[in-house]
Protein backbone atom coordinates (compact mmCIF):
# COMPACT_ATOMS: atom_id res chain seq x y z
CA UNK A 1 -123.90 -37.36 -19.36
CA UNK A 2 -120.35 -38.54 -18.76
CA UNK A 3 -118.99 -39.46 -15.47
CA UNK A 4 -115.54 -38.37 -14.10
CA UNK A 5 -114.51 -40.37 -11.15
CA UNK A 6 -111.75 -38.40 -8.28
CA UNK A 7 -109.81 -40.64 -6.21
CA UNK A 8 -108.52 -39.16 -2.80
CA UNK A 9 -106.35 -41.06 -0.85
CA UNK A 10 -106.16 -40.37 3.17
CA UNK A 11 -103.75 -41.15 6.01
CA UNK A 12 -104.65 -38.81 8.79
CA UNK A 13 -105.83 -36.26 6.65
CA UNK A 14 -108.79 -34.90 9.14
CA UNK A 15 -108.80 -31.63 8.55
CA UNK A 16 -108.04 -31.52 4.60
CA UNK A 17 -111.25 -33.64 3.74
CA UNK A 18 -113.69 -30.80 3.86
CA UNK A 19 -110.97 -27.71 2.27
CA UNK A 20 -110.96 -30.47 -0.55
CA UNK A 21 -114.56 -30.95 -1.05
CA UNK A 22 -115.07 -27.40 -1.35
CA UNK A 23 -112.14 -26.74 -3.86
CA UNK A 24 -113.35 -29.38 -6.16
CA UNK A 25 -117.25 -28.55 -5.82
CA UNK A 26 -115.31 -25.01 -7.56
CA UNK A 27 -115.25 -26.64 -10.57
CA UNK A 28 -119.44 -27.28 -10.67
CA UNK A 29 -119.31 -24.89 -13.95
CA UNK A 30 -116.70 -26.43 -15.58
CA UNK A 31 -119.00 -30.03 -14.81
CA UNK A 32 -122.07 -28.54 -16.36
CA UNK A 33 -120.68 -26.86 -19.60
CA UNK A 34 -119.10 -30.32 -20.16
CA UNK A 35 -122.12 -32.27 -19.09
CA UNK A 36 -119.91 -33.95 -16.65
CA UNK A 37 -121.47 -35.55 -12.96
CA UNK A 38 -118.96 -36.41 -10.85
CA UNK A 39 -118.30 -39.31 -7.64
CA UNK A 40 -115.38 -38.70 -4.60
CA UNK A 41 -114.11 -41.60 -3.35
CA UNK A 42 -112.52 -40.86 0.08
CA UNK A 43 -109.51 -43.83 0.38
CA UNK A 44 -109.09 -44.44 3.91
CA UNK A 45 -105.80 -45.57 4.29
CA UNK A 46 -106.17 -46.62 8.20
CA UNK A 47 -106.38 -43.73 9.30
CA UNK A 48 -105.78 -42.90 13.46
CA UNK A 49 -107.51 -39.69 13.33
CA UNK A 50 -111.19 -38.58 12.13
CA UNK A 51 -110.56 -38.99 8.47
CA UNK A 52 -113.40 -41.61 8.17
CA UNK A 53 -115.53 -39.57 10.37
CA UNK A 54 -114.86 -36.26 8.15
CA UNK A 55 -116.03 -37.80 5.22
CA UNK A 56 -119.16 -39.41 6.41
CA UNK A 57 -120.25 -36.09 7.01
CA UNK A 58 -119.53 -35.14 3.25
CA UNK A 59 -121.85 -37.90 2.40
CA UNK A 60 -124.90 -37.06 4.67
CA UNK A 61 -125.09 -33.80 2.73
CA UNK A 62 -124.27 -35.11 -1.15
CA UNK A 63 -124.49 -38.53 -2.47
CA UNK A 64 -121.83 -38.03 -4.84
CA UNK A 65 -119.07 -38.73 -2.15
CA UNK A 66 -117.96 -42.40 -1.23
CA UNK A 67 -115.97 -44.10 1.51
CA UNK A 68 -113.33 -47.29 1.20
CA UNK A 69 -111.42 -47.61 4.56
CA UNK A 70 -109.17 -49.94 5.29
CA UNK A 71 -108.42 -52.41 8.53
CA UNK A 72 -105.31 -50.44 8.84
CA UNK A 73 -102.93 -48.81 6.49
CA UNK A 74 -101.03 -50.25 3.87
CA UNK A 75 -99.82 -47.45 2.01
CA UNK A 76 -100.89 -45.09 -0.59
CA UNK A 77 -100.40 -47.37 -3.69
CA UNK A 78 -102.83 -49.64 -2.02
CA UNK A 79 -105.42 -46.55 -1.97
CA UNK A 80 -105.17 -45.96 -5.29
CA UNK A 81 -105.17 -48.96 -6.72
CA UNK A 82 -108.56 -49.53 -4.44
CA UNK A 83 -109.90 -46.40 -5.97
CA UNK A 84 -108.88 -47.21 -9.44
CA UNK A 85 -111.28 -50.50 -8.78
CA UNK A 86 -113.97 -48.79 -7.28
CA UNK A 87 -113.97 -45.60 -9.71
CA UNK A 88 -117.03 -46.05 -12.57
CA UNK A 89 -116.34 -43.15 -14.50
CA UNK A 90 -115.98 -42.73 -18.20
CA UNK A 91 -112.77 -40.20 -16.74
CA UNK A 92 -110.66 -40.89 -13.97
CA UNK A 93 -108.77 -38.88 -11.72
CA UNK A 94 -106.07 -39.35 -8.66
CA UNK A 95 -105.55 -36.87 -6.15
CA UNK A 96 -104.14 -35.44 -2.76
CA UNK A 97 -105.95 -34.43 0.05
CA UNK A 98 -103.87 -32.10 1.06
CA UNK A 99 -105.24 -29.53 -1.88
CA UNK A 100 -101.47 -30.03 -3.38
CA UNK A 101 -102.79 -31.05 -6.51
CA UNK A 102 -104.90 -28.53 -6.85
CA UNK A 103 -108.44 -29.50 -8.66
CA UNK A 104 -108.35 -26.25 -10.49
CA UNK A 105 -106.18 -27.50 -13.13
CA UNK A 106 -108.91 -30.28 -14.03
CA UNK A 107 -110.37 -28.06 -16.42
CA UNK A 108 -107.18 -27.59 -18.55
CA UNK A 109 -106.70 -31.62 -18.20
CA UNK A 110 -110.08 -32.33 -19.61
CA UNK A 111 -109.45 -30.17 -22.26
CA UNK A 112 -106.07 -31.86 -23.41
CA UNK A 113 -108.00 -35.44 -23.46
CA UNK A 114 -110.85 -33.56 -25.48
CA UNK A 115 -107.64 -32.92 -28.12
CA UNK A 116 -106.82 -36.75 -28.47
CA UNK A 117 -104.25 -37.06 -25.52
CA UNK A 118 -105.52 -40.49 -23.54
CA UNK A 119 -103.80 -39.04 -20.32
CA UNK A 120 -102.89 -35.71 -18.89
CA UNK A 121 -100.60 -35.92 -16.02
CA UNK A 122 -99.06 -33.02 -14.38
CA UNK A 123 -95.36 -32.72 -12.41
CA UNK A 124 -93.69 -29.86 -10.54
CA UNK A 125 -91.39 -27.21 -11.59
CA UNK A 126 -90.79 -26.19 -8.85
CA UNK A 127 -89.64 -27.79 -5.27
CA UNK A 128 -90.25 -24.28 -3.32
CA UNK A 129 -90.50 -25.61 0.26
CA UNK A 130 -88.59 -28.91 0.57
CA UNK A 131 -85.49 -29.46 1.99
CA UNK A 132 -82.56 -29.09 -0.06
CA UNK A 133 -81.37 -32.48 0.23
CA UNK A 134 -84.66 -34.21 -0.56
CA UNK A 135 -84.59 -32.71 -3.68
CA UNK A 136 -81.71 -33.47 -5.00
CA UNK A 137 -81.97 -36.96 -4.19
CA UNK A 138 -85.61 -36.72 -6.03
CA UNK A 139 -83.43 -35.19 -8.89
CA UNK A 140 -81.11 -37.73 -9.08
CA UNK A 141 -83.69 -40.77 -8.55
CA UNK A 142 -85.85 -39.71 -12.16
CA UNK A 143 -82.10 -39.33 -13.99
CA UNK A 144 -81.35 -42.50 -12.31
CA UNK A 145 -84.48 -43.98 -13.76
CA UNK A 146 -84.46 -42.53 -17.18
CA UNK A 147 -81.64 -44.09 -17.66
CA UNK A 148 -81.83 -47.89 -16.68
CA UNK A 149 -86.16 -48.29 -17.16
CA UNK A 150 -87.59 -48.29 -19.87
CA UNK A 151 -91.31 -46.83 -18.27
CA UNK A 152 -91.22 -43.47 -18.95
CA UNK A 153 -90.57 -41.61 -15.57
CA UNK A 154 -90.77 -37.51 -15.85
CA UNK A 155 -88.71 -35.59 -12.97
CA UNK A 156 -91.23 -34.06 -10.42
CA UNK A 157 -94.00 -36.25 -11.61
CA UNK A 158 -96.82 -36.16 -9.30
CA UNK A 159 -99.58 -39.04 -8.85
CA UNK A 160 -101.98 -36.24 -10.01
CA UNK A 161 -103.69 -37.03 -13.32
CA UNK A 162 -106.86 -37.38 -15.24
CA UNK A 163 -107.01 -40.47 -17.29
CA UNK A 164 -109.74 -42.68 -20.15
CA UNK A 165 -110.99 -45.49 -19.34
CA UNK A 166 -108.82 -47.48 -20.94
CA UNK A 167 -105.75 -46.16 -19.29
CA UNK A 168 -107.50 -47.01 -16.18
CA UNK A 169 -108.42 -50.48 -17.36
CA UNK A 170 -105.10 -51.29 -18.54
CA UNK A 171 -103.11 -50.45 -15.05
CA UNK A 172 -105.73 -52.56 -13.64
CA UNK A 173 -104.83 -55.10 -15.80
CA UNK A 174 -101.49 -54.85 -13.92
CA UNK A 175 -102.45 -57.12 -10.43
CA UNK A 176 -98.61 -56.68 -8.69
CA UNK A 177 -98.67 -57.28 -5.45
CA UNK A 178 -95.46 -54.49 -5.31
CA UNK A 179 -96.85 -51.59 -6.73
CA UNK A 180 -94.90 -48.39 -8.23
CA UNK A 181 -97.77 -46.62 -9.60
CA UNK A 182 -95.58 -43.84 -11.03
CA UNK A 183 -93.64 -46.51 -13.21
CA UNK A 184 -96.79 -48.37 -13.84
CA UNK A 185 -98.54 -45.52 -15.66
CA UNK A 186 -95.00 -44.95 -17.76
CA UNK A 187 -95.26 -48.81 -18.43
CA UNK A 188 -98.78 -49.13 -19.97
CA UNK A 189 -97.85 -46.24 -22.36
CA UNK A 190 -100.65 -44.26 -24.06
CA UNK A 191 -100.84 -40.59 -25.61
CA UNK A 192 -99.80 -38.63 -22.23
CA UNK A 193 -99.61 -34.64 -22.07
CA UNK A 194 -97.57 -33.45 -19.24
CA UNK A 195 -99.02 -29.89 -17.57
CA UNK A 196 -96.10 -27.88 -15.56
CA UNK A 197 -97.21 -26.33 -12.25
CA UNK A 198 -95.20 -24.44 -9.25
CA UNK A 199 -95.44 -26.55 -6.25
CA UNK A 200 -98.37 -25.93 -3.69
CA UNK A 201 -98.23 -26.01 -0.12
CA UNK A 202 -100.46 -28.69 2.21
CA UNK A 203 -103.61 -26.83 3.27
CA UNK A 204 -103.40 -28.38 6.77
CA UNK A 205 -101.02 -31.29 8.62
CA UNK A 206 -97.88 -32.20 7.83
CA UNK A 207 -96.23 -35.06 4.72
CA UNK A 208 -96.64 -38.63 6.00
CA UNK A 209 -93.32 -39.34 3.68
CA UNK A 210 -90.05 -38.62 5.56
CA UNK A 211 -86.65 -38.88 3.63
CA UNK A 212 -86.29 -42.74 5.16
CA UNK A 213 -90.18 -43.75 3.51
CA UNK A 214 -89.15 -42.31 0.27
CA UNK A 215 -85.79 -43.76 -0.11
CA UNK A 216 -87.64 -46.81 0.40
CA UNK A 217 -90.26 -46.18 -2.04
CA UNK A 218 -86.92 -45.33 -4.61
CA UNK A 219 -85.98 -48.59 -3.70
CA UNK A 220 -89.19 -50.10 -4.61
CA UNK A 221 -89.29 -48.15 -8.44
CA UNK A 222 -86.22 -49.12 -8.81
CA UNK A 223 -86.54 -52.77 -8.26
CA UNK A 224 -90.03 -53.06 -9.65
CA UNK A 225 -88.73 -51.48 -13.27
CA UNK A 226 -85.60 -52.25 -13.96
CA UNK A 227 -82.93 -55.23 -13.47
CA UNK A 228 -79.79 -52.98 -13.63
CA UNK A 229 -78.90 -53.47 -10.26
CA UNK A 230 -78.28 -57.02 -10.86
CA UNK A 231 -76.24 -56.30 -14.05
CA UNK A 232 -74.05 -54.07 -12.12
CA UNK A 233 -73.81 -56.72 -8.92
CA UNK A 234 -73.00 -59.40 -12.19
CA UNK A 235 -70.52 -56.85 -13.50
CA UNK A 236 -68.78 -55.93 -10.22
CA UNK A 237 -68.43 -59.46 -9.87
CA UNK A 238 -66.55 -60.16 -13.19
CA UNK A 239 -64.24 -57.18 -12.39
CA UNK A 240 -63.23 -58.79 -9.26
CA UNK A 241 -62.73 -61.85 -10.81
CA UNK A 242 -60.36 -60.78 -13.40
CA UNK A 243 -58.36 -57.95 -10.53
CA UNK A 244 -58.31 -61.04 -8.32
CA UNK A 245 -56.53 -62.81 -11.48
CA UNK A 246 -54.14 -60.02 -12.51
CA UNK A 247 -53.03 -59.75 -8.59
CA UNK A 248 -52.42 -63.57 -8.54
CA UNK A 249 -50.35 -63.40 -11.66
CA UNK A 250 -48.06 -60.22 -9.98
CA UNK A 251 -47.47 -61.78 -6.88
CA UNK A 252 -46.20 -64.76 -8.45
CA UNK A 253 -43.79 -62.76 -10.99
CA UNK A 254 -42.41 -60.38 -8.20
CA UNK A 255 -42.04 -63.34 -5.68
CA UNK A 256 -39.80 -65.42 -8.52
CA UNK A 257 -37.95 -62.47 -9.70
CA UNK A 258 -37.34 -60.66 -6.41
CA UNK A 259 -37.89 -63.37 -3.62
CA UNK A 260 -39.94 -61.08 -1.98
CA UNK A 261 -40.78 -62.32 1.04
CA UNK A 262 -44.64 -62.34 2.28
CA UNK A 263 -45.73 -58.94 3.62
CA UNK A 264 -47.93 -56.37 3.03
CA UNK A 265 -50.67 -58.22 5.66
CA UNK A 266 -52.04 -54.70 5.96
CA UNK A 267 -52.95 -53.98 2.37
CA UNK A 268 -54.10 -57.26 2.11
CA UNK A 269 -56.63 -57.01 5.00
CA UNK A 270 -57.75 -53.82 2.94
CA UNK A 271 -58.32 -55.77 -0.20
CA UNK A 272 -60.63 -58.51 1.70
CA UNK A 273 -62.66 -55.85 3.38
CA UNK A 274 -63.57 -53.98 0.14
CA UNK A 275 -63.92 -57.29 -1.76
CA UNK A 276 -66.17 -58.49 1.10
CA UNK A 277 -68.17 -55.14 1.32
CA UNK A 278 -68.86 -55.95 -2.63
CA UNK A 279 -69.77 -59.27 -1.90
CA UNK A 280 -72.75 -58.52 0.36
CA UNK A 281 -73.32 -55.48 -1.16
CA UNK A 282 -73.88 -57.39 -4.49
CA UNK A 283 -75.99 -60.41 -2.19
CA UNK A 284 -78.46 -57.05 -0.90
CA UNK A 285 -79.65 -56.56 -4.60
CA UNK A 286 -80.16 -60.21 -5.28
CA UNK A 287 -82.05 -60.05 -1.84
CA UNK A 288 -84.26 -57.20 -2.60
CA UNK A 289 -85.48 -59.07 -6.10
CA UNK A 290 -85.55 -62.01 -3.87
CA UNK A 291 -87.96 -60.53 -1.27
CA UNK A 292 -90.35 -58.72 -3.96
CA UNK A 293 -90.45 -62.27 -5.51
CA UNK A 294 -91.89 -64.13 -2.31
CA UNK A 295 -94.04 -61.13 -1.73
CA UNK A 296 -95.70 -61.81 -5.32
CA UNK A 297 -96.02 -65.72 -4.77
CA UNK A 298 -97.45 -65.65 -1.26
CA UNK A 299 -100.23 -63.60 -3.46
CA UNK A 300 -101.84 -61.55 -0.36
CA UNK A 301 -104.30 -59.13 -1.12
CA UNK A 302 -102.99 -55.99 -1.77
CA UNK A 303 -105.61 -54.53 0.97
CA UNK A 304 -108.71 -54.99 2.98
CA UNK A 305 -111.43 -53.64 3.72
CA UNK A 306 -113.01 -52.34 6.82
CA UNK A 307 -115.96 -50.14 5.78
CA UNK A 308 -117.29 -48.91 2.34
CA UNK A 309 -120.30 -46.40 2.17
């Protein structure tokens, strides 16, 4: 028998642990008639409530479900790429807690690596139940992408997929210390079959990612898959340069033909400002390659762990 592997990151997620367990044990059919056994790891991201607590109870009762916590919480790409190290199966799967990836479409997954695929990942076609303005900035971040990476990035992606082994092998291959995992399974490649769903409400709690933690994550796929921004800061720079040039060259012509006196101190104060605001907008994007480059050399581990059952 083969062994499929579901990874279940947690930050607070008390109350979804056990509605989870009892969605996925739905699928114990589907596991036999595909001579499938299965292993939950539980990825406790440092949590403050009784997430930990929740799932040793899981594991009293079966021995199929696993623990990782962490000394305290350093995010969910750190979960998964825990979970991705601890996971043994010949099939491996990432997940929410929060039941809104729901583990009825594993099934239908399975089946499209049983026709060849090497991955089948699944994204949103709906945002039913988001605010308006967080999705259209999600929108606009996967055009943004598309067009300046070269990882394939789908819009309403989710983390949410069933992969081979060697997909799983080959993002571990991939030991970043700034991880985007999104962009890092578009960058490793493989056959991938994308399955559509409507968007699912949390079962219990509230998101953990606020507009500020995912403009910051943006930030982070941004910088971690494309150098654009510092193309643009380089080409902003050499517009300036020759606008700076042309400016010179007509203040010199008017003042020899006209005698124009100096004037204009108000315009001019203007110019600086917006040249300036370039300037350090232009030193931010070197910055943020700057940071993500001492983050890699001071080669911390990308988590630690506190208890593992």
């Amino acid at each position: 028998m083969k062994l499929l592997s579901a990874i279940v990151p947690c930050y607070n997620e008390e109350e979804n642990v056990p509605y989870f367990y009892e969605e996925f044990l739905k699928n114990q059919e589907f596991f036999e008639k595909n001579d499938l056994e299965f292993e939950l790891w539980y990825i406790d991201d440092g949590s403050g409530d009784g997430t930990a607590e929740a799932v040793k109870k899981l594991i009293r009762k079966d021995a199929r479900v696993h623990l990782l916590s962490f000394s305290r919480n350093f995010g969910k790409e750190a979960a998964l790429y825990a979970g991705l190290q601890k996971a043994e199966g010949d099939y491996v799967a990432c997940m929410d807690a929060d039941l809104q990836d729901p583990p009825s479409l594993l099934p239908e997954m399975f089946e499209s690596l049983s026709e060849g695929y090497d991955m089948a990942a699944t994204r949103r076609v709906t945002r039913k139940g988001e605010p308006v303005i967080r999705s259209f900035f999600a929108r606009m971040f996967y055009k943004l992408m598309k067009r300046i990476s070269r990882a394939e990035m789908v819009d309403g992606a989710r983390d949410f997929r069933l992969m081979t082994r060697q997909v799983v092998d080959a993002v571990l291959s991939l030991e970043e210390y700034n991880r985007f995992t999104k962009g890092i399974f578009g960058w490793v490649g493989f056959r991938t079959k994308w399955l559509e769903f409507d968007n699912v409400e949390r079962k219990k709690g509230e998101t953990k990612w606020s507009f500020w933690k995912l403009f910051i994550y943006s930030l982070e796929g941004i910088t971690s898959f494309s150098t654009a921004p510092l193309a643009f800061a380089a080409f902003m720079g050499v517009c300036f340069c020759l606008l700076s040039f042309f400016l010179i060259i007509f203040t010199i012509v008017r003042k020899a033909m006209f005698g124009d006196p100096t004037s204009g101190w108000p315009s001019l104060v203007c110019i600086i400002s917006l040249i300036s605001g370039v300037q350090l907008f232009c030193l931010g994007i070197v910055g943020q390659y700057l940071a993500k480059t001492y983050m890699e050399v001071k080669r911390r581990p990308i988590y630690l762990v506190k208890e593992e059952i």
